[in-house]
C-alpha atoms as a PDB file:
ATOM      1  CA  UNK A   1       0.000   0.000   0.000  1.00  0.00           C
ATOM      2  CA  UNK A   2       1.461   3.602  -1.247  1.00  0.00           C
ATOM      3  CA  UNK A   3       1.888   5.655   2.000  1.00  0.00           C
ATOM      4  CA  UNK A   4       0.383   9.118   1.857  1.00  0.00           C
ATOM      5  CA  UNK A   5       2.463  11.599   0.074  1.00  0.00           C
ATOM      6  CA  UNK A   6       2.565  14.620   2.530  1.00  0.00           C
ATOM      7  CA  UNK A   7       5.324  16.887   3.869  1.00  0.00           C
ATOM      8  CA  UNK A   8       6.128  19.440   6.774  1.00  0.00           C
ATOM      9  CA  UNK A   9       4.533  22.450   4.766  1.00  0.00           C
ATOM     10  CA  UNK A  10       1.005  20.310   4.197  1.00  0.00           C
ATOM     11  CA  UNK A  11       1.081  18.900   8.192  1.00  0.00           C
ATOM     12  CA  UNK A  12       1.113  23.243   9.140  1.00  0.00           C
ATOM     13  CA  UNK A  13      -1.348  24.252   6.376  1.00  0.00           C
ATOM     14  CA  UNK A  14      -4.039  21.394   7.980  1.00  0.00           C
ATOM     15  CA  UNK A  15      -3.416  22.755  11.541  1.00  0.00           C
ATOM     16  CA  UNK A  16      -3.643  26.422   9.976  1.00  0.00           C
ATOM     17  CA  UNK A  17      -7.014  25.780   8.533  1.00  0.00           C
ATOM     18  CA  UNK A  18      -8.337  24.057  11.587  1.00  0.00           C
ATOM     19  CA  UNK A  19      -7.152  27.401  13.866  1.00  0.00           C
ATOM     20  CA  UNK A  20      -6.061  25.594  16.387  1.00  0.00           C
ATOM     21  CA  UNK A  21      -2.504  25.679  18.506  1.00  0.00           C
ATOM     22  CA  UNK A  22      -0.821  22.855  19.353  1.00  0.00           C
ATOM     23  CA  UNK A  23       2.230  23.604  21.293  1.00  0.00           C
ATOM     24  CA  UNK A  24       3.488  19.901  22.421  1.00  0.00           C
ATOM     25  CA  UNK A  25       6.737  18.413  20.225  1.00  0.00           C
ATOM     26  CA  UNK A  26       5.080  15.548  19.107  1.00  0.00           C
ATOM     27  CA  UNK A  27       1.587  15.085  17.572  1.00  0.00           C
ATOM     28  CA  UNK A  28      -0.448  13.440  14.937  1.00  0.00           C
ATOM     29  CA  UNK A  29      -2.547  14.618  12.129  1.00  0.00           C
ATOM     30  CA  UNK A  30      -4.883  13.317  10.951  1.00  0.00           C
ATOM     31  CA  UNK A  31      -6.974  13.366   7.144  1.00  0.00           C
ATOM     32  CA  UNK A  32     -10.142  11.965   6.755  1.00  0.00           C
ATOM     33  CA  UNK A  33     -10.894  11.312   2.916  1.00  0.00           C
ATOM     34  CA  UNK A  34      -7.316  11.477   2.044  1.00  0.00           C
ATOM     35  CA  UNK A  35      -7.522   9.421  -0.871  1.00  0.00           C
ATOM     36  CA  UNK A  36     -11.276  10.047  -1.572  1.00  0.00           C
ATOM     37  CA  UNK A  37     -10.656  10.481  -5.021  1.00  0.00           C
ATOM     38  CA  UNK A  38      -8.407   7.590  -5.945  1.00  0.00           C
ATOM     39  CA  UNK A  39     -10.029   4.534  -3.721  1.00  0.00           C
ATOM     40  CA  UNK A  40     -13.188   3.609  -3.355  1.00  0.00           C
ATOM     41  CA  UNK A  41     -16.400   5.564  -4.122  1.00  0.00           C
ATOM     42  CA  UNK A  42     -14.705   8.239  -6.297  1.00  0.00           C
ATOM     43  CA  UNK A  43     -15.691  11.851  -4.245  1.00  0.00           C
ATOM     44  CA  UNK A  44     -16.248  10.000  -1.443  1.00  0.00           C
ATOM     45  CA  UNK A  45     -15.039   9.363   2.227  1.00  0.00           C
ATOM     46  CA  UNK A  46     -15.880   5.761   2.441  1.00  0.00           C
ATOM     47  CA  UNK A  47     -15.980   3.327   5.764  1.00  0.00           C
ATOM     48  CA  UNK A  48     -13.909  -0.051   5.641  1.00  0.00           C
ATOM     49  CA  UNK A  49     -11.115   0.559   3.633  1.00  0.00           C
ATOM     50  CA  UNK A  50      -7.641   2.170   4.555  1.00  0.00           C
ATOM     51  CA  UNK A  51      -8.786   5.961   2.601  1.00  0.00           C
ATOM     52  CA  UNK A  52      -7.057   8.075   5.238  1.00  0.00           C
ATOM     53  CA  UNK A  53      -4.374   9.534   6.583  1.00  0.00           C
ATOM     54  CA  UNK A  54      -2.397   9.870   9.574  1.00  0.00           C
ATOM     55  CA  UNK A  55       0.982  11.781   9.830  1.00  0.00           C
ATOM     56  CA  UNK A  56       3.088  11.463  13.021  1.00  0.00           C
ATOM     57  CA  UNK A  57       5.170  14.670  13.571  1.00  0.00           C
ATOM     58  CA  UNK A  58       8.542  15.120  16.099  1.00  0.00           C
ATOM     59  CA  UNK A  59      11.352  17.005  16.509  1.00  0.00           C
ATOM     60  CA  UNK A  60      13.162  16.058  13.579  1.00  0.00           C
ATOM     61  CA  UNK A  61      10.366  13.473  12.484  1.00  0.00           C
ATOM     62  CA  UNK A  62       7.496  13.559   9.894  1.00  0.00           C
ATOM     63  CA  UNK A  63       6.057   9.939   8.591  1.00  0.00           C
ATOM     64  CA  UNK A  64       2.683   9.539   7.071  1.00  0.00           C
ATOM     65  CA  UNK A  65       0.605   6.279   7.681  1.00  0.00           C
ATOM     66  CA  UNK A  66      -2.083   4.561   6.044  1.00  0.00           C
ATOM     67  CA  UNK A  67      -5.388   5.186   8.240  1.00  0.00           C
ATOM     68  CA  UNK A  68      -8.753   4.879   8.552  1.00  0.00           C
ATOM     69  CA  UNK A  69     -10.846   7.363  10.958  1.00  0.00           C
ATOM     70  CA  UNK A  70     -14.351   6.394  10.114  1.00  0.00           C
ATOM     71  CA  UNK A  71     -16.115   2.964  11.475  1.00  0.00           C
ATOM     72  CA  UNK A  72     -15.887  -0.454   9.546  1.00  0.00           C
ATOM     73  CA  UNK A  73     -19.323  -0.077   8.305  1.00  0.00           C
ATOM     74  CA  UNK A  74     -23.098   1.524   8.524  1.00  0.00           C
ATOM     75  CA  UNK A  75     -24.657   0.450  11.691  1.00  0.00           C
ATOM     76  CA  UNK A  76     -27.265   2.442  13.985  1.00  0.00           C
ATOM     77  CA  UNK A  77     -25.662   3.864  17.170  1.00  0.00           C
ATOM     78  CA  UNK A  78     -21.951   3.315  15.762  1.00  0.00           C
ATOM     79  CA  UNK A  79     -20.202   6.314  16.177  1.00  0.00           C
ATOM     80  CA  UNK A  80     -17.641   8.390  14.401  1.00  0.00           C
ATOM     81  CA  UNK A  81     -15.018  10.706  15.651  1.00  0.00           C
ATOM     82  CA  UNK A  82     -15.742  14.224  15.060  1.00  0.00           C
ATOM     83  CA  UNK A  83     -13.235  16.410  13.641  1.00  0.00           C
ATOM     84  CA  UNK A  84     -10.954  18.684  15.720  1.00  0.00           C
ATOM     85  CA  UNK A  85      -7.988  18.895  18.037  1.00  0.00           C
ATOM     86  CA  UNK A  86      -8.388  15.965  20.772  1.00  0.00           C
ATOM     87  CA  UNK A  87      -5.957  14.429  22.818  1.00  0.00           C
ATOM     88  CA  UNK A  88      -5.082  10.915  23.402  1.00  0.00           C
ATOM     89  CA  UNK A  89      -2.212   8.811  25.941  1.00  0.00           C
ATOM     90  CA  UNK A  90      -0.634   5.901  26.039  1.00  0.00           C
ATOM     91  CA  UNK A  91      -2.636   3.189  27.071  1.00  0.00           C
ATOM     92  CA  UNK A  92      -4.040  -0.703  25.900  1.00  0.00           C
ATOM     93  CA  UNK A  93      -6.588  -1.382  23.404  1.00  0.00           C
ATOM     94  CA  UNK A  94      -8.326  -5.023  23.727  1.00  0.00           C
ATOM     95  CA  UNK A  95      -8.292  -4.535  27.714  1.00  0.00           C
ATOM     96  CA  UNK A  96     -11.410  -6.812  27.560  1.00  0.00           C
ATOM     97  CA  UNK A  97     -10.020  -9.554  26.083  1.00  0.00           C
ATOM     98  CA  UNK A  98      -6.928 -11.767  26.377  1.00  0.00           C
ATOM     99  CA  UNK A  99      -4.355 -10.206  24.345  1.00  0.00           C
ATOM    100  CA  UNK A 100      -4.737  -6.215  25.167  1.00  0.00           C
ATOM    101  CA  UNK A 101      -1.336  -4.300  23.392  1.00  0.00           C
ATOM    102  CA  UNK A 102       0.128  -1.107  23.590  1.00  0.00           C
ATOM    103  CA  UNK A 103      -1.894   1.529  22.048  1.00  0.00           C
ATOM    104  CA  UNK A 104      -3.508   5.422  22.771  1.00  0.00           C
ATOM    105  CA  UNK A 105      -6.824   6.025  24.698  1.00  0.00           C
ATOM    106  CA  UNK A 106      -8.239   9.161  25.005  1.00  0.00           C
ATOM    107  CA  UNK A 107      -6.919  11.365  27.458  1.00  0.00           C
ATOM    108  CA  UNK A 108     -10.888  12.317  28.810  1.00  0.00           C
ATOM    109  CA  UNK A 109     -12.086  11.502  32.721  1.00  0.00           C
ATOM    110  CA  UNK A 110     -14.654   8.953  30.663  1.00  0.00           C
ATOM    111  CA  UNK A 111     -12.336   8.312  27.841  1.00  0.00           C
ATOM    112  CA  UNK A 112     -14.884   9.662  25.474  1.00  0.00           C
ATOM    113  CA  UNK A 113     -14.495  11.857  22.310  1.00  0.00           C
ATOM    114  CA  UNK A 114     -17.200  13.506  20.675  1.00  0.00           C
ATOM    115  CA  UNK A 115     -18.497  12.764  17.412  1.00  0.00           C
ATOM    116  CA  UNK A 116     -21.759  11.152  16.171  1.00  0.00           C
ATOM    117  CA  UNK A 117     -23.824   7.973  15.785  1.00  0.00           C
ATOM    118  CA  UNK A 118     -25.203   6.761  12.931  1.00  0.00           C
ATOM    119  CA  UNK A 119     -29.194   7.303  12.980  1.00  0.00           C
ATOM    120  CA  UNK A 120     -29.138   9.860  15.982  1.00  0.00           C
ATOM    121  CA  UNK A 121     -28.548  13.758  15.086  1.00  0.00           C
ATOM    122  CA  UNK A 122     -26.703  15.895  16.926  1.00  0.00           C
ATOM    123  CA  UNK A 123     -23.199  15.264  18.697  1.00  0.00           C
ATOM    124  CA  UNK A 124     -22.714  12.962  21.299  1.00  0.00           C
ATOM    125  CA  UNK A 125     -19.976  10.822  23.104  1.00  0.00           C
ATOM    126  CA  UNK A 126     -18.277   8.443  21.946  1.00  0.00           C
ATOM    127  CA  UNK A 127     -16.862   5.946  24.405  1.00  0.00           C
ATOM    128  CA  UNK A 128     -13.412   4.259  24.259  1.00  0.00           C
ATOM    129  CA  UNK A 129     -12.612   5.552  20.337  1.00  0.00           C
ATOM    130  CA  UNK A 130      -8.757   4.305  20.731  1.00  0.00           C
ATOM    131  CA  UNK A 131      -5.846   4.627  18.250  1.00  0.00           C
ATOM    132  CA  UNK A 132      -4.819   1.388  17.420  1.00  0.00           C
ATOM    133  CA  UNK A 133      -4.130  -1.124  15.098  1.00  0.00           C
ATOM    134  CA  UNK A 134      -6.146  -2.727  12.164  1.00  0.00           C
ATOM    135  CA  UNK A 135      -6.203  -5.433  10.019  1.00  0.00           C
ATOM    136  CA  UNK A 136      -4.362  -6.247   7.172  1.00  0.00           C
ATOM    137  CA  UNK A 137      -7.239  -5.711   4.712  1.00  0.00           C
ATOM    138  CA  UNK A 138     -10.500  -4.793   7.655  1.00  0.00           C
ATOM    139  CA  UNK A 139      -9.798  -1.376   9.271  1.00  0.00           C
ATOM    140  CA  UNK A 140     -11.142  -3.063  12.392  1.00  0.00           C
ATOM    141  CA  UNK A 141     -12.717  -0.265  13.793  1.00  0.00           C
ATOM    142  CA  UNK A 142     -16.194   0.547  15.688  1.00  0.00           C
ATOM    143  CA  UNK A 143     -15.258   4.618  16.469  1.00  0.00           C
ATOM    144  CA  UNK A 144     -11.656   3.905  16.560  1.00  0.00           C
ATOM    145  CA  UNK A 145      -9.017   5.235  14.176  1.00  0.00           C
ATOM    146  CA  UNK A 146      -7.012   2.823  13.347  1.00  0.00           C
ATOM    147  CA  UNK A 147      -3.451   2.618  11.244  1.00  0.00           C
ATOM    148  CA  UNK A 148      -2.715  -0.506   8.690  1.00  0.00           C
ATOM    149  CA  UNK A 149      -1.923  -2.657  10.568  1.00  0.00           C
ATOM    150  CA  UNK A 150       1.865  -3.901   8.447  1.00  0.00           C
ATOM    151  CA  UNK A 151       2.402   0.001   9.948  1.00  0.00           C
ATOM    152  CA  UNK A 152       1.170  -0.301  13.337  1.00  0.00           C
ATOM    153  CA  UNK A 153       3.996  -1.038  15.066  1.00  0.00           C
ATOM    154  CA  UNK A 154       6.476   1.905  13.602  1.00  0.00           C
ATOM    155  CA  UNK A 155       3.604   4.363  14.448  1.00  0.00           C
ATOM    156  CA  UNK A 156       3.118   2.872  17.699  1.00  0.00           C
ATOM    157  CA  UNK A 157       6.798   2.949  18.532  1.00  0.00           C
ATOM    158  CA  UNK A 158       8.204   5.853  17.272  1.00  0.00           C
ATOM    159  CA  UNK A 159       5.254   7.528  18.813  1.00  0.00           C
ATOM    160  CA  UNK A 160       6.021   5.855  22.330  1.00  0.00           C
ATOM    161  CA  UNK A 161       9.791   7.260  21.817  1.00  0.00           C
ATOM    162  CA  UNK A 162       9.284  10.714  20.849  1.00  0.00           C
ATOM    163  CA  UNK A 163       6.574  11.487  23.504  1.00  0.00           C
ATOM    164  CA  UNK A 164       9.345   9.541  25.963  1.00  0.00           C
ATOM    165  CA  UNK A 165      12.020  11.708  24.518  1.00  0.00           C
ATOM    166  CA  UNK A 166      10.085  15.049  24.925  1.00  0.00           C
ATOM    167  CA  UNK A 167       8.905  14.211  28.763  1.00  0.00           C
ATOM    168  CA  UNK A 168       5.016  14.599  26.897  1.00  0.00           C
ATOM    169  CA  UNK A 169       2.251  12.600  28.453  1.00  0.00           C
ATOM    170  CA  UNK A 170      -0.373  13.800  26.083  1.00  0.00           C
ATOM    171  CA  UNK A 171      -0.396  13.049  22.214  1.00  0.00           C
ATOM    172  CA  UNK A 172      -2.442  15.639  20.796  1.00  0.00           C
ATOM    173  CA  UNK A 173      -4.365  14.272  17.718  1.00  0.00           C
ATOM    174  CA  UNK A 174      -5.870  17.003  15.392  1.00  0.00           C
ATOM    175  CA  UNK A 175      -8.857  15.191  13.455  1.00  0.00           C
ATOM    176  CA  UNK A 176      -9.504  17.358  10.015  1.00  0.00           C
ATOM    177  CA  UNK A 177     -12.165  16.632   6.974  1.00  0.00           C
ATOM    178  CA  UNK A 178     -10.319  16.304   3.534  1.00  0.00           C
ATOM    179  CA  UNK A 179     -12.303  19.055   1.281  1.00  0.00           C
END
């Protein structure tokens, strides 16, 4: 899979656009719809396939990652991250099962982000939407933005470090609609 072709100048002109600050070292940005024009419905920010973005920015680091931000599929009550600037820590994702890993969770009292469900208006919370892995072809994901999963563990990682490196206990992860 072709990573996502986007550089320093891009990563400032998203966080421009969304006027917001972020003042930490490291941070993520991500683009939902990124390749809405060259996969899947053509125009369109489709659910289940890998058609976003995510760029992981340090001091003296930029990498882009295949993403996807939206859930797997249509479903009432499934929820969906809404854009903006929210912030996320290190953490485990399957802590309900028997093989949890290292992963983000939202840095909230209730670990909730807002966004919306599919079939209720308005915004609302949505619980427990970690960053984590996918699959290698499913995006895996019921609110949670995921990365492909053959990248998971360099974003993971180098993520882990450069938070380490700059003594930062918060990721700050900057959500933005592509178009």
């Amino acid at each position: 899979m072709k990573r996502p072709n986007i550089d320093m100048a891009e990563v400032l002109e998203y966080i421009r656009q969304a006027n917001v600050v972020i003042t930490e070292a490291v941070y993520v940005v991500a683009i939902r719809g990124y390749y809405k024009n060259s996969m899947g419905k053509p125009g369109a920010n489709d659910r289940g396939i890998y058609d976003d973005a995510m760029v992981l920015v340090g001091p003296n680091y930029l990498q882009t990652f295949n993403a996807n931000t939206d859930p797997s599929k249509y479903k009432p009550g499934i929820g969906t991250v809404a854009a903006g600037l929210h912030y996320y820590r290190k953490g485990k994702h399957g802590i309900s099962g028997r093989h949890p890993y290292d992963a983000f969770r939202p840095d909230t009292p209730d670990e909730s982000l807002p966004g919306t469900r599919d079939g209720i208006k308005g915004t609302v919370k949505i619980y427990n939407p970690n960053l984590h892995s996918g699959g290698d072809v499913y995006t895996n994901s019921a609110a949670c933005q995921t990365v492909y999963r053959p990248q998971w563990l360099e974003f993971q990682k180098a993520a882990y470090q450069l938070m380490d490196a700059a003594g930062q206990r918060k990721l700050p992860y900057l959500l933005v609609n592509n178009g």
